[in-house]
Structure formats: structure tokens, C-alpha cells
PDB file of N, CA and C in Angstrom:
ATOM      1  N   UNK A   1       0.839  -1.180   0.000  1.00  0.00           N
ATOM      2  CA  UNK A   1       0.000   0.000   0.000  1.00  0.00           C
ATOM      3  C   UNK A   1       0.884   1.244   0.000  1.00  0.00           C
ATOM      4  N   UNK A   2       0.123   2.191  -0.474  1.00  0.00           N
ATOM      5  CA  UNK A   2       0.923   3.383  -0.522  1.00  0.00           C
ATOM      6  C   UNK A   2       0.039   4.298   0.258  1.00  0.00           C
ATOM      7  N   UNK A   3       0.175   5.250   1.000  1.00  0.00           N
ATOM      8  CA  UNK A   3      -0.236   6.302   1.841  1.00  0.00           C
ATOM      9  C   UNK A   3      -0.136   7.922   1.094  1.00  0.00           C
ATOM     10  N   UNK A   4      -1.745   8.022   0.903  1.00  0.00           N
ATOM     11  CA  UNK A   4      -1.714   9.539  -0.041  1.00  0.00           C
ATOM     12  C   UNK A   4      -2.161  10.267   0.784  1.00  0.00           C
ATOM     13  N   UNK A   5      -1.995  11.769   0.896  1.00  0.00           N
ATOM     14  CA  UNK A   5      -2.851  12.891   1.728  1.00  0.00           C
ATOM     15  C   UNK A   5      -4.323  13.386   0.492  1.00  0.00           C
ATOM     16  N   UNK A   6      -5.519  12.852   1.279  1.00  0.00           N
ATOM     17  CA  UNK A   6      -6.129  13.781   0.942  1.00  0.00           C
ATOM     18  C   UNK A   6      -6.661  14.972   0.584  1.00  0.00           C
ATOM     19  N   UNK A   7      -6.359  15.852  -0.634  1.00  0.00           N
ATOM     20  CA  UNK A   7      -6.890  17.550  -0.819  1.00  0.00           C
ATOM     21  C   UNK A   7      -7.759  18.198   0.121  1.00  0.00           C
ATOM     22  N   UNK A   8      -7.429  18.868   0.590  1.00  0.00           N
ATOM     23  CA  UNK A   8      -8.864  19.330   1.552  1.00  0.00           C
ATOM     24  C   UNK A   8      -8.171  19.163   3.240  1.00  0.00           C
ATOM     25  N   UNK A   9      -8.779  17.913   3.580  1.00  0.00           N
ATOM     26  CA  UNK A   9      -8.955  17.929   5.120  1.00  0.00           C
ATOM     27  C   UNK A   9      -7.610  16.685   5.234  1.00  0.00           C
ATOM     28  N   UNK A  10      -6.898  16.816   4.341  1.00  0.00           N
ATOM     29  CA  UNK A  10      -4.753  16.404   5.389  1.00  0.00           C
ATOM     30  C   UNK A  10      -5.455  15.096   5.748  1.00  0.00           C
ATOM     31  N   UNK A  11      -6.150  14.110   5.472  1.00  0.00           N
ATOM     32  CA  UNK A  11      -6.371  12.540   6.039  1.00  0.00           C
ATOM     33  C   UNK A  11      -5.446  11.642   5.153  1.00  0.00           C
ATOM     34  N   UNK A  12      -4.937  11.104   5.747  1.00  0.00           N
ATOM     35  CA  UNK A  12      -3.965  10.028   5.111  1.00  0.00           C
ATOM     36  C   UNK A  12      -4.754   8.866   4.781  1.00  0.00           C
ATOM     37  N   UNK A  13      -4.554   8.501   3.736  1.00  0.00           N
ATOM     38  CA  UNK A  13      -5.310   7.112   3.079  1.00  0.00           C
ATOM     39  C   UNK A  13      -4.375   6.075   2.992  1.00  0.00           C
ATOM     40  N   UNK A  14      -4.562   4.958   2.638  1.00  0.00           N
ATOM     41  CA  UNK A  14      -3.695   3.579   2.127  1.00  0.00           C
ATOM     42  C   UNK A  14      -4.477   3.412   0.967  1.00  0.00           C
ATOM     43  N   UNK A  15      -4.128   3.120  -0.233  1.00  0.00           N
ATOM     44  CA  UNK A  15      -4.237   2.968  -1.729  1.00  0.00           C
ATOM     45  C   UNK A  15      -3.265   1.921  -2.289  1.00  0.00           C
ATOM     46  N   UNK A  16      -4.052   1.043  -2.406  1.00  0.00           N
ATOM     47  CA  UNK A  16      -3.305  -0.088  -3.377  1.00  0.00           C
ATOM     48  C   UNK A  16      -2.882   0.239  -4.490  1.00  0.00           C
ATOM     49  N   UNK A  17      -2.039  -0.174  -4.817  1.00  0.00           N
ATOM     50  CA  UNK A  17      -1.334   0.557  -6.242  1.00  0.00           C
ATOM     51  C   UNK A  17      -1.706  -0.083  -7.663  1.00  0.00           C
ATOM     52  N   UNK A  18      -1.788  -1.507  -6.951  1.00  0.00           N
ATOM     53  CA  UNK A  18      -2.703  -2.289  -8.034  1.00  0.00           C
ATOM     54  C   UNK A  18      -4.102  -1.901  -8.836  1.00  0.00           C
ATOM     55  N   UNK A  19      -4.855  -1.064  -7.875  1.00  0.00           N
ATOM     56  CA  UNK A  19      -5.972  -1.165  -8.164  1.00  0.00           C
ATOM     57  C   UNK A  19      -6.171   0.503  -8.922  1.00  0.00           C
ATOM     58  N   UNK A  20      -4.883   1.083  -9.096  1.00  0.00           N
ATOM     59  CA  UNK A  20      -4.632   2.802  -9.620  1.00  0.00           C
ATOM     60  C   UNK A  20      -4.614   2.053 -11.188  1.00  0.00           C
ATOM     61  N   UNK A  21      -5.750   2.853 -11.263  1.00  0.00           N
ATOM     62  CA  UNK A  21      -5.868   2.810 -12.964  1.00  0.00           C
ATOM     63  C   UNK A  21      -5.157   4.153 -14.149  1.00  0.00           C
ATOM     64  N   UNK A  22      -5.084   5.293 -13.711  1.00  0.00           N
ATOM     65  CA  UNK A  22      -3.984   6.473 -13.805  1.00  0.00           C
ATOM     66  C   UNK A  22      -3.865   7.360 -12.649  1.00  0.00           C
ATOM     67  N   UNK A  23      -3.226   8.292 -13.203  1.00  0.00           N
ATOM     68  CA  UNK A  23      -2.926   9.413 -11.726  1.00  0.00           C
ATOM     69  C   UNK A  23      -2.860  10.533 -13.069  1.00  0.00           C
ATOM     70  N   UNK A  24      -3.424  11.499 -12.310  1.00  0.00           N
ATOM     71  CA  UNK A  24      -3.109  12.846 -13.706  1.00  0.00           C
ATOM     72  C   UNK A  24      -3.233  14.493 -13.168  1.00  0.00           C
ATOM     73  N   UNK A  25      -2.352  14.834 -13.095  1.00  0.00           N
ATOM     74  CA  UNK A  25      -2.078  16.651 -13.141  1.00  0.00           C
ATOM     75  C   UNK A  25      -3.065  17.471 -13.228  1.00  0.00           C
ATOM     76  N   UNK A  26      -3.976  17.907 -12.783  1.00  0.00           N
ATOM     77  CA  UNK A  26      -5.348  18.604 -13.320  1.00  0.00           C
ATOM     78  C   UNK A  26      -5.307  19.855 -12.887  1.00  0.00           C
ATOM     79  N   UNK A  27      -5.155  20.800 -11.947  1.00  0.00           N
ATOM     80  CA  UNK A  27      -3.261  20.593 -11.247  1.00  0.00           C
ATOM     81  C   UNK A  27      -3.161  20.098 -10.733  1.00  0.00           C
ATOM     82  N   UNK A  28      -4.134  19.530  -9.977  1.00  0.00           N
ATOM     83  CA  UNK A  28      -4.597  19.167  -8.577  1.00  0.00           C
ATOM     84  C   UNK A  28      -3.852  17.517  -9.399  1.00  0.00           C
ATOM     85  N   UNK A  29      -3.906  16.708  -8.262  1.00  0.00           N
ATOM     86  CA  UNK A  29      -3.605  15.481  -8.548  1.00  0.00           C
ATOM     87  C   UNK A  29      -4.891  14.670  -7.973  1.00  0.00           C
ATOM     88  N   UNK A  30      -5.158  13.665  -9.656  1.00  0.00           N
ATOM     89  CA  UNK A  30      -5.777  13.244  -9.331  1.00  0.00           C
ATOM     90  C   UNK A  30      -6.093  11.830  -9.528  1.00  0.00           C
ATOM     91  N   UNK A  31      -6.162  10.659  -8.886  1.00  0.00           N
ATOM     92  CA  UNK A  31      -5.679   9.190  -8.863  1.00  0.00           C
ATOM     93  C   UNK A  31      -7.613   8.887  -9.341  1.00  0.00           C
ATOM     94  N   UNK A  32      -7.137   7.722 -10.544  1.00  0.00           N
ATOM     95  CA  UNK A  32      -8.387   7.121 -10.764  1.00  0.00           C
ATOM     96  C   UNK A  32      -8.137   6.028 -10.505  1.00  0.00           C
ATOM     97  N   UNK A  33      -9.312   5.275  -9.686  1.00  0.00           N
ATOM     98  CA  UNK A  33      -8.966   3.439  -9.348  1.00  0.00           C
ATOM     99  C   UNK A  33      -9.880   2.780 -10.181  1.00  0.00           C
ATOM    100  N   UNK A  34      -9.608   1.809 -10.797  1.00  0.00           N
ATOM    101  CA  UNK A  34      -9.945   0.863 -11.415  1.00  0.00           C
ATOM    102  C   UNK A  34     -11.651   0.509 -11.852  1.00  0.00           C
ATOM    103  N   UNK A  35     -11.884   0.777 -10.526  1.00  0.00           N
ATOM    104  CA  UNK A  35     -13.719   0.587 -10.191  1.00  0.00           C
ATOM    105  C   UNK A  35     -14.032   2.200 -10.428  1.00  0.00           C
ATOM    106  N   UNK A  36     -13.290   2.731 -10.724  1.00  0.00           N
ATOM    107  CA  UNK A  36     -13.895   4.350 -11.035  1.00  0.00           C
ATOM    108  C   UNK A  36     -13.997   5.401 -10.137  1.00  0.00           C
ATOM    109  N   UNK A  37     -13.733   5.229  -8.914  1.00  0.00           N
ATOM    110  CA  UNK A  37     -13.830   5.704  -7.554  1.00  0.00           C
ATOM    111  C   UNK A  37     -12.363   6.787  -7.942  1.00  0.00           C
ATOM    112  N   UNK A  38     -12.581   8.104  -7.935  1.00  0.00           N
ATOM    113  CA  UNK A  38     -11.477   9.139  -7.799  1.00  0.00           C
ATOM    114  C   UNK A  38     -10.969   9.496  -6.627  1.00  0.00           C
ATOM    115  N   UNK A  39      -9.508   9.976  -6.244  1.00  0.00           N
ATOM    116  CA  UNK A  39      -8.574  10.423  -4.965  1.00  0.00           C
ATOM    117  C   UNK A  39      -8.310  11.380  -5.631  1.00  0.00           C
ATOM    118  N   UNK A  40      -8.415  12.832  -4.973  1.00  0.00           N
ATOM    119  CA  UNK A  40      -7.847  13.944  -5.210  1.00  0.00           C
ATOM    120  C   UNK A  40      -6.585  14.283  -4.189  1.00  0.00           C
ATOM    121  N   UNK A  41      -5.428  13.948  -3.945  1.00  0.00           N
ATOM    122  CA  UNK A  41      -4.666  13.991  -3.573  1.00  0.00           C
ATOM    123  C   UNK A  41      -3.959  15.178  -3.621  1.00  0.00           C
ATOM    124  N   UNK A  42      -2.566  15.449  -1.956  1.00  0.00           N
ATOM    125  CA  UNK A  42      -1.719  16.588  -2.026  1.00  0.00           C
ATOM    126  C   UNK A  42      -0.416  16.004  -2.785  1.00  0.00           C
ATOM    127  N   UNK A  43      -0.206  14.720  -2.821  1.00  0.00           N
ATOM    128  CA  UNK A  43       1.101  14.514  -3.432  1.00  0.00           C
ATOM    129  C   UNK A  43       1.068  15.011  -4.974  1.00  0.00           C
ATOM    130  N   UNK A  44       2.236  15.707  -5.817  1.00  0.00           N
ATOM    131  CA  UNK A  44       2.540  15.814  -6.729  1.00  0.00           C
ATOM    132  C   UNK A  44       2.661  14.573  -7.641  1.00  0.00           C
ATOM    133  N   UNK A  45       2.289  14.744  -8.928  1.00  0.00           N
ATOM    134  CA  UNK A  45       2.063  13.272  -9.521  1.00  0.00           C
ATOM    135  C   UNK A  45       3.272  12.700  -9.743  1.00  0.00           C
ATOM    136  N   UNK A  46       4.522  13.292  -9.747  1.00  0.00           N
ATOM    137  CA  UNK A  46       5.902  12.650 -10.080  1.00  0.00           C
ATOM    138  C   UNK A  46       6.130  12.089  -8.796  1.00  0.00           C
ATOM    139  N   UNK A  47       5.862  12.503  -7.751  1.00  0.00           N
ATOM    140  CA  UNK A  47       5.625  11.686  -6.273  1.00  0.00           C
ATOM    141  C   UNK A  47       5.012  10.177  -6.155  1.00  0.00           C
ATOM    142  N   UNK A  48       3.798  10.208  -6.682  1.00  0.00           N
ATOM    143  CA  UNK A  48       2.926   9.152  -6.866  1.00  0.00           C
ATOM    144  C   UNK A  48       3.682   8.044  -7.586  1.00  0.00           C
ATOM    145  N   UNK A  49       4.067   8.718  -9.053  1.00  0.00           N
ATOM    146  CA  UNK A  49       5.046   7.622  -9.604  1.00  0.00           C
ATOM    147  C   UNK A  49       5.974   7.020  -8.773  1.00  0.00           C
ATOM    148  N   UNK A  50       6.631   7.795  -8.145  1.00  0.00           N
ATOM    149  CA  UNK A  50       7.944   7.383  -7.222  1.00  0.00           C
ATOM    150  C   UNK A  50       7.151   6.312  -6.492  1.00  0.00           C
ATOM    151  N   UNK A  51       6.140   6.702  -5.436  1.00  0.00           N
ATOM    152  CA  UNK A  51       5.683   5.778  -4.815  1.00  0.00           C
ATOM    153  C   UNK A  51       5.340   4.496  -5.122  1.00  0.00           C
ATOM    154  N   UNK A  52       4.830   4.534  -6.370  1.00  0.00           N
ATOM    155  CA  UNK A  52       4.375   3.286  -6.795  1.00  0.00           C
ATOM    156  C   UNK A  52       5.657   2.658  -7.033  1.00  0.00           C
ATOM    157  N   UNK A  53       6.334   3.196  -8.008  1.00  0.00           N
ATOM    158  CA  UNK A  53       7.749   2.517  -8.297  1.00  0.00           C
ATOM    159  C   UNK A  53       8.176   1.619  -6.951  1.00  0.00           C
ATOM    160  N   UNK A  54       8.176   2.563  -6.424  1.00  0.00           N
ATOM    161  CA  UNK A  54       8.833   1.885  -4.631  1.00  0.00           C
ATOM    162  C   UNK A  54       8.561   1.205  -4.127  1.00  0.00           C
ATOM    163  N   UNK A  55       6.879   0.851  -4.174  1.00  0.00           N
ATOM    164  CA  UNK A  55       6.265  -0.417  -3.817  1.00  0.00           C
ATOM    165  C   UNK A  55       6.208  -1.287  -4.654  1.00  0.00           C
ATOM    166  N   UNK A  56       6.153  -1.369  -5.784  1.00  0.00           N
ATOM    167  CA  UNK A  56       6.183  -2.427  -6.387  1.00  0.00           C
ATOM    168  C   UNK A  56       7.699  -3.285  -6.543  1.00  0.00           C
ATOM    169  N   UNK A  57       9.060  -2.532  -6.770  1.00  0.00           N
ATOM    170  CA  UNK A  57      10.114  -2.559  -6.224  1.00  0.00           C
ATOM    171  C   UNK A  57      10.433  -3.491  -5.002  1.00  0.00           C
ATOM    172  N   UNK A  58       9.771  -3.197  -4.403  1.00  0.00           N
ATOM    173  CA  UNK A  58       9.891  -3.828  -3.130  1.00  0.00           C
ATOM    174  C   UNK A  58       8.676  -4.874  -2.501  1.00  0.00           C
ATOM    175  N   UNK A  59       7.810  -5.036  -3.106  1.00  0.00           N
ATOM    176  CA  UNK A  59       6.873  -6.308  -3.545  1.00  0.00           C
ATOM    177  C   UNK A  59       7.785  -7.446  -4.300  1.00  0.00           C
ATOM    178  N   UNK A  60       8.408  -6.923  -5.321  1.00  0.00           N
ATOM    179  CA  UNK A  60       9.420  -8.148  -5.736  1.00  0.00           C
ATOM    180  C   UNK A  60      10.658  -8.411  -5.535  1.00  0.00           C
ATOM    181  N   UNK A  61      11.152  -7.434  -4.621  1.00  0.00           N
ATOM    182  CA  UNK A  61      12.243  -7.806  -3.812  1.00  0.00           C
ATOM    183  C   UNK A  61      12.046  -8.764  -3.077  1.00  0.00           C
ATOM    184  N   UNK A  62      11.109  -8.411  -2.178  1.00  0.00           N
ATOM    185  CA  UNK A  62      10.476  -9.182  -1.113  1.00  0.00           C
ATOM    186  C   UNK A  62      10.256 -10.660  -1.475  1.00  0.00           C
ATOM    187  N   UNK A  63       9.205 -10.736  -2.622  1.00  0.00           N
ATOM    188  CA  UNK A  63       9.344 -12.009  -3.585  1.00  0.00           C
ATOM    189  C   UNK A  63      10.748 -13.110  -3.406  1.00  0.00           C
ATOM    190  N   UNK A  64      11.146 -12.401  -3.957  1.00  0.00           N
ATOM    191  CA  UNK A  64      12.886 -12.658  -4.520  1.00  0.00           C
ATOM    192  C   UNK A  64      13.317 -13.651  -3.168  1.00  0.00           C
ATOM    193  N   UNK A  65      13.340 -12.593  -2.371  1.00  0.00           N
ATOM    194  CA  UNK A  65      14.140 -13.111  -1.248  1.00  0.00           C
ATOM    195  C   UNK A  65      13.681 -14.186  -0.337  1.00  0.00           C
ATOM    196  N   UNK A  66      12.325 -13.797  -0.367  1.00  0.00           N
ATOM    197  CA  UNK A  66      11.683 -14.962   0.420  1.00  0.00           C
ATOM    198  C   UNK A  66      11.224 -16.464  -0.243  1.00  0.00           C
ATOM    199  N   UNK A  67      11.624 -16.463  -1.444  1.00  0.00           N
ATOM    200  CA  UNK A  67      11.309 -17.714  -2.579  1.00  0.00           C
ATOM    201  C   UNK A  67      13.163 -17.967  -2.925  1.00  0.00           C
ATOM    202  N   UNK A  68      14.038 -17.625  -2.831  1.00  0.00           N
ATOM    203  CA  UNK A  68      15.224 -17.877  -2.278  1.00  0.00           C
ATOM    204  C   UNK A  68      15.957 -18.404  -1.214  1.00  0.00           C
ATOM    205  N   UNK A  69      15.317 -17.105   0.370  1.00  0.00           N
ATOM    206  CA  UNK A  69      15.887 -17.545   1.484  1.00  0.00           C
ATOM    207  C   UNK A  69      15.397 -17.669   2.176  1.00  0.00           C
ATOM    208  N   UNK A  70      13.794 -17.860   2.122  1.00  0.00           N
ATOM    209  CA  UNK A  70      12.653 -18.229   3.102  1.00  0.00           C
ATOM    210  C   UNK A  70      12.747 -17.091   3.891  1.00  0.00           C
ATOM    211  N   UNK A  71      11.876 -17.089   5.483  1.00  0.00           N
ATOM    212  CA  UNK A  71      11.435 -15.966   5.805  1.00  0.00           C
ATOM    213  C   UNK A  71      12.402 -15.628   7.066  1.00  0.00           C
ATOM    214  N   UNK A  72      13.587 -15.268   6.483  1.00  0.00           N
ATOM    215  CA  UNK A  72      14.718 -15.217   7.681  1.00  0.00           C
ATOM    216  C   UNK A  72      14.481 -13.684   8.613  1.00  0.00           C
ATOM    217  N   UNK A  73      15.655 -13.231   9.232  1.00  0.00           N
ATOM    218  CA  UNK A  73      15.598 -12.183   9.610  1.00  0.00           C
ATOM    219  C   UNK A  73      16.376 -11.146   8.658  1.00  0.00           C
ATOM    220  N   UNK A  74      16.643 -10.121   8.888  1.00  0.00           N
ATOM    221  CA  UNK A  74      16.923  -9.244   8.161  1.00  0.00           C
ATOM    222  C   UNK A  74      18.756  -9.401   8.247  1.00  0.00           C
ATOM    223  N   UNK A  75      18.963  -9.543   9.262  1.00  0.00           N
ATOM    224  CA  UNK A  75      20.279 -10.151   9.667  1.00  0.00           C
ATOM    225  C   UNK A  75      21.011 -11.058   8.778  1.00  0.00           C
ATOM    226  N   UNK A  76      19.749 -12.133   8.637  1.00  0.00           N
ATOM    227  CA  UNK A  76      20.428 -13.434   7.425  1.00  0.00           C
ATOM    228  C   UNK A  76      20.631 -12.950   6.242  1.00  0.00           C
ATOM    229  N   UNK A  77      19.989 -11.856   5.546  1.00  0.00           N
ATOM    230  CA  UNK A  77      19.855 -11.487   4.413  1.00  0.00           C
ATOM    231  C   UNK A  77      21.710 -10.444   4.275  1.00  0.00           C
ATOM    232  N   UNK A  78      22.164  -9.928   5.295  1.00  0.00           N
ATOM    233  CA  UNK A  78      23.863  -9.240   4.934  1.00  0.00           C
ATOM    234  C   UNK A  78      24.337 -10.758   5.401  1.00  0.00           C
ATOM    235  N   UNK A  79      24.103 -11.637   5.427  1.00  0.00           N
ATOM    236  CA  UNK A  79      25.070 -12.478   5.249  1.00  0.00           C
ATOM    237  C   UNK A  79      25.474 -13.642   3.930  1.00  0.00           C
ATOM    238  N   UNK A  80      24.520 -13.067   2.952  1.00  0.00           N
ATOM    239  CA  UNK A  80      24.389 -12.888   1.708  1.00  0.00           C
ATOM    240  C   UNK A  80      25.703 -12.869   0.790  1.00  0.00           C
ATOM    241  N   UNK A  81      26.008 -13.996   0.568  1.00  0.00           N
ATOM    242  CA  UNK A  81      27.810 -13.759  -0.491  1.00  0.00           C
ATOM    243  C   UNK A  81      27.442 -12.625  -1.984  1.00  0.00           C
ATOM    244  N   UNK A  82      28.205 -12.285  -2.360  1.00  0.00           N
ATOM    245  CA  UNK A  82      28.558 -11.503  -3.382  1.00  0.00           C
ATOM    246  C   UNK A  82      27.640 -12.547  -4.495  1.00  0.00           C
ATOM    247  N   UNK A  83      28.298 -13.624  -4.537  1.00  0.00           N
ATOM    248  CA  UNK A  83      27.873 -14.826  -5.929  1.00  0.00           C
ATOM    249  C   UNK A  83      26.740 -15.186  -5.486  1.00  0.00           C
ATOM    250  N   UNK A  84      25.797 -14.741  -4.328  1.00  0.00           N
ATOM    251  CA  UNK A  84      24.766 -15.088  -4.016  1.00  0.00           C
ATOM    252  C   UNK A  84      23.605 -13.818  -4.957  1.00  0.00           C
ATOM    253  N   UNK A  85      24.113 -12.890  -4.484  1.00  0.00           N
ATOM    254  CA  UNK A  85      23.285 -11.360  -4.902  1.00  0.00           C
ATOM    255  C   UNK A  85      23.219 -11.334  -6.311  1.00  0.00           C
ATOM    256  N   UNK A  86      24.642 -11.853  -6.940  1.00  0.00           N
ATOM    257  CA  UNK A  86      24.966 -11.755  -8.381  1.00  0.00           C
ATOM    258  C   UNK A  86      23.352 -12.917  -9.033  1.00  0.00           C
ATOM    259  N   UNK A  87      23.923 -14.263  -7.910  1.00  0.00           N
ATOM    260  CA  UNK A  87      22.523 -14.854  -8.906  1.00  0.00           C
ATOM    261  C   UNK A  87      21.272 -14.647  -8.540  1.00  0.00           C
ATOM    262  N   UNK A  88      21.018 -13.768  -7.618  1.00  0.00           N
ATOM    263  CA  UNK A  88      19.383 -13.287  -7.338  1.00  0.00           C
ATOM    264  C   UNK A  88      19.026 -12.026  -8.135  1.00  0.00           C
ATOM    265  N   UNK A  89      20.069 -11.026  -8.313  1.00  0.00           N
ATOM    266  CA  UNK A  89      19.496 -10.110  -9.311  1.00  0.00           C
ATOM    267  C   UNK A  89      19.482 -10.763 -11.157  1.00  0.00           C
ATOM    268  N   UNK A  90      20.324 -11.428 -11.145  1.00  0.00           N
ATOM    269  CA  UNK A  90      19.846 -12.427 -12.739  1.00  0.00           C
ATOM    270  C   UNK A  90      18.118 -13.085 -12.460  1.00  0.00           C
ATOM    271  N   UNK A  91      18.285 -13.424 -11.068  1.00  0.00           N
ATOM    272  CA  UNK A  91      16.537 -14.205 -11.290  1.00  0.00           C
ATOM    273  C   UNK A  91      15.794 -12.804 -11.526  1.00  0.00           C
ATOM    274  N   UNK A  92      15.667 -11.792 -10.857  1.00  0.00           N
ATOM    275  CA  UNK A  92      15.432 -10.977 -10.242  1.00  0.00           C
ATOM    276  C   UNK A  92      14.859  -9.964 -11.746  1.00  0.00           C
ATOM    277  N   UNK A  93      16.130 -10.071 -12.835  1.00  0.00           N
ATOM    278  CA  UNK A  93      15.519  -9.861 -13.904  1.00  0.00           C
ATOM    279  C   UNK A  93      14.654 -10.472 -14.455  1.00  0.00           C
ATOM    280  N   UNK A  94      15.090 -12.026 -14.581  1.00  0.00           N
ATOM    281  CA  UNK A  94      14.106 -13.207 -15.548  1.00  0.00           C
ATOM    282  C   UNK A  94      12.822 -12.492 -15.037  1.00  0.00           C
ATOM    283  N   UNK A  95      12.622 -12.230 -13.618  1.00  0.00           N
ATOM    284  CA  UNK A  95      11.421 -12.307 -13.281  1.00  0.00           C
ATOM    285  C   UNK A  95      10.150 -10.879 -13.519  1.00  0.00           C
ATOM    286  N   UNK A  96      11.472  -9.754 -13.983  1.00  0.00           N
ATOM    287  CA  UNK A  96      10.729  -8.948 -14.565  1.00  0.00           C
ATOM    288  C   UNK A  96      11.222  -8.439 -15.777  1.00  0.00           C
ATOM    289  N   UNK A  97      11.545 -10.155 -16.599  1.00  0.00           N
ATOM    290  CA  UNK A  97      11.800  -9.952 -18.164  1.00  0.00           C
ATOM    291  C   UNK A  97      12.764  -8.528 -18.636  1.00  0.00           C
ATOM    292  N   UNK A  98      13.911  -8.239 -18.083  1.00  0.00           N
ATOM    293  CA  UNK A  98      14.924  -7.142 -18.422  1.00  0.00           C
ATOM    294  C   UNK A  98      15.393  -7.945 -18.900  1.00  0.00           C
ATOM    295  N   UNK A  99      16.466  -7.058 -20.134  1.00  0.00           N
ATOM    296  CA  UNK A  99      17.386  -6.858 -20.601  1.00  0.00           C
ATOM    297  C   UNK A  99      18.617  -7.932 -19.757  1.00  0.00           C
ATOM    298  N   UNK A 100      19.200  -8.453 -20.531  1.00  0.00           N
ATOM    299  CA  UNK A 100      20.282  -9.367 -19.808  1.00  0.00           C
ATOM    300  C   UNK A 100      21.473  -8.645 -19.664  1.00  0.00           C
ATOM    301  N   UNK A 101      22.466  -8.376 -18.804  1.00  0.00           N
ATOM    302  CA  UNK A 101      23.493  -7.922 -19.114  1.00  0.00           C
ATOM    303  C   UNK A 101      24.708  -8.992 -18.945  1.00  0.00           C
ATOM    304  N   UNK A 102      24.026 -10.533 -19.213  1.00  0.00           N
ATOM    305  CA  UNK A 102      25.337 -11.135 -18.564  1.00  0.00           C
ATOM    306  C   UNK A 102      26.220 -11.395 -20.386  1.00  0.00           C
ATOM    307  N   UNK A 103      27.453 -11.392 -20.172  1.00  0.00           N
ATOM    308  CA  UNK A 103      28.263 -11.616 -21.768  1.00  0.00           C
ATOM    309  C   UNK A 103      28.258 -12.742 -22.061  1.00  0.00           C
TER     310      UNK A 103
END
């Protein structure tokens, strides 16, 4: 979830990002969800992008790691070898179909 301020009366929401069908500049910012239901939001829309980026980012990080190294502590995860990271960001692409950079 992502956390937007409401226009108007400053209430913080949680908004699935999944369910954001666009976001658009009107100036005002304004998030359309899926089912048609509008958020007029204080965040700036290059904000929103960021946000989403960030969660989804980190939805498949999360993925990654826990379909790798099961549900350790955060601790287990810096004890992580170099040739370990190397082959989780190769899955890490497969899994969101990039560009290969291996030679």
C-alpha cells in the first residue's frame, strides 16, 4: 500500500497501487482506481510515480528473497555472499523480463 494525503482535510489514506488505474495533473492530482472511484490527492504526480515505483520494487524484492531464502531475519539477508546477490538479481531480472546484461 501506498499512503496519499487527501486535498482538503490532510487525512492520510492507504491505496493499493494495483488497483490505480492512472494518476493525472489537473493541477490538482488526481488518482483514478480501477472501479472508477477518484482520490484527489496533495502529493505531486511525479511523487505518486515514485511511490508506486517503490512499492512495487519492493513487492518483488520481497518475492525474490523470500522464494530464495525463506522468511529469515533481516540479519540473514547481509550475510548474503557476493555470488549469491549476483545470482538473485539475474533471477530478479528473468522475473521482470529485463534486458540481460550477462556476456
Amino acid at each position: 500500500m501506498i499512503i496519499v494525503t487527501r486535498l482538503g482535510n490532510g487525512v492520510a489514506i492507504a491505496v493499493n497501487p494495483d488497483l490505480i488505474e492512472r494518476a493525472e495533473a489537473t493541477p490538482d492530482t488526481v488518482i483514478t482506481l480501477v472501479d472508477g472511484h477518484k482520490l484527489v490527492v496533495e502529493e505531486p504526480l511525479t511523487r505518486i510515480v515514485d511511490m508506486v515505483r517503490t512499492w512495487r520494487a519492493s513487492v518483488a524484492a520481497e518475492a525474490i528473497t523470500l522464494s530464495r531464502y525463506g522468511a529469515g531475519t533481516a540479519d540473514d539477508a547481509a550475510d548474503v555472499t557476493t555470488a549469491d546477490r549476483t545470482s538473485h538479481e539475474t533471477t530478479f531480472g528473468r522475473v521482470l523480463r529485463l534486458p540481460s546484461r550477462e556476456v
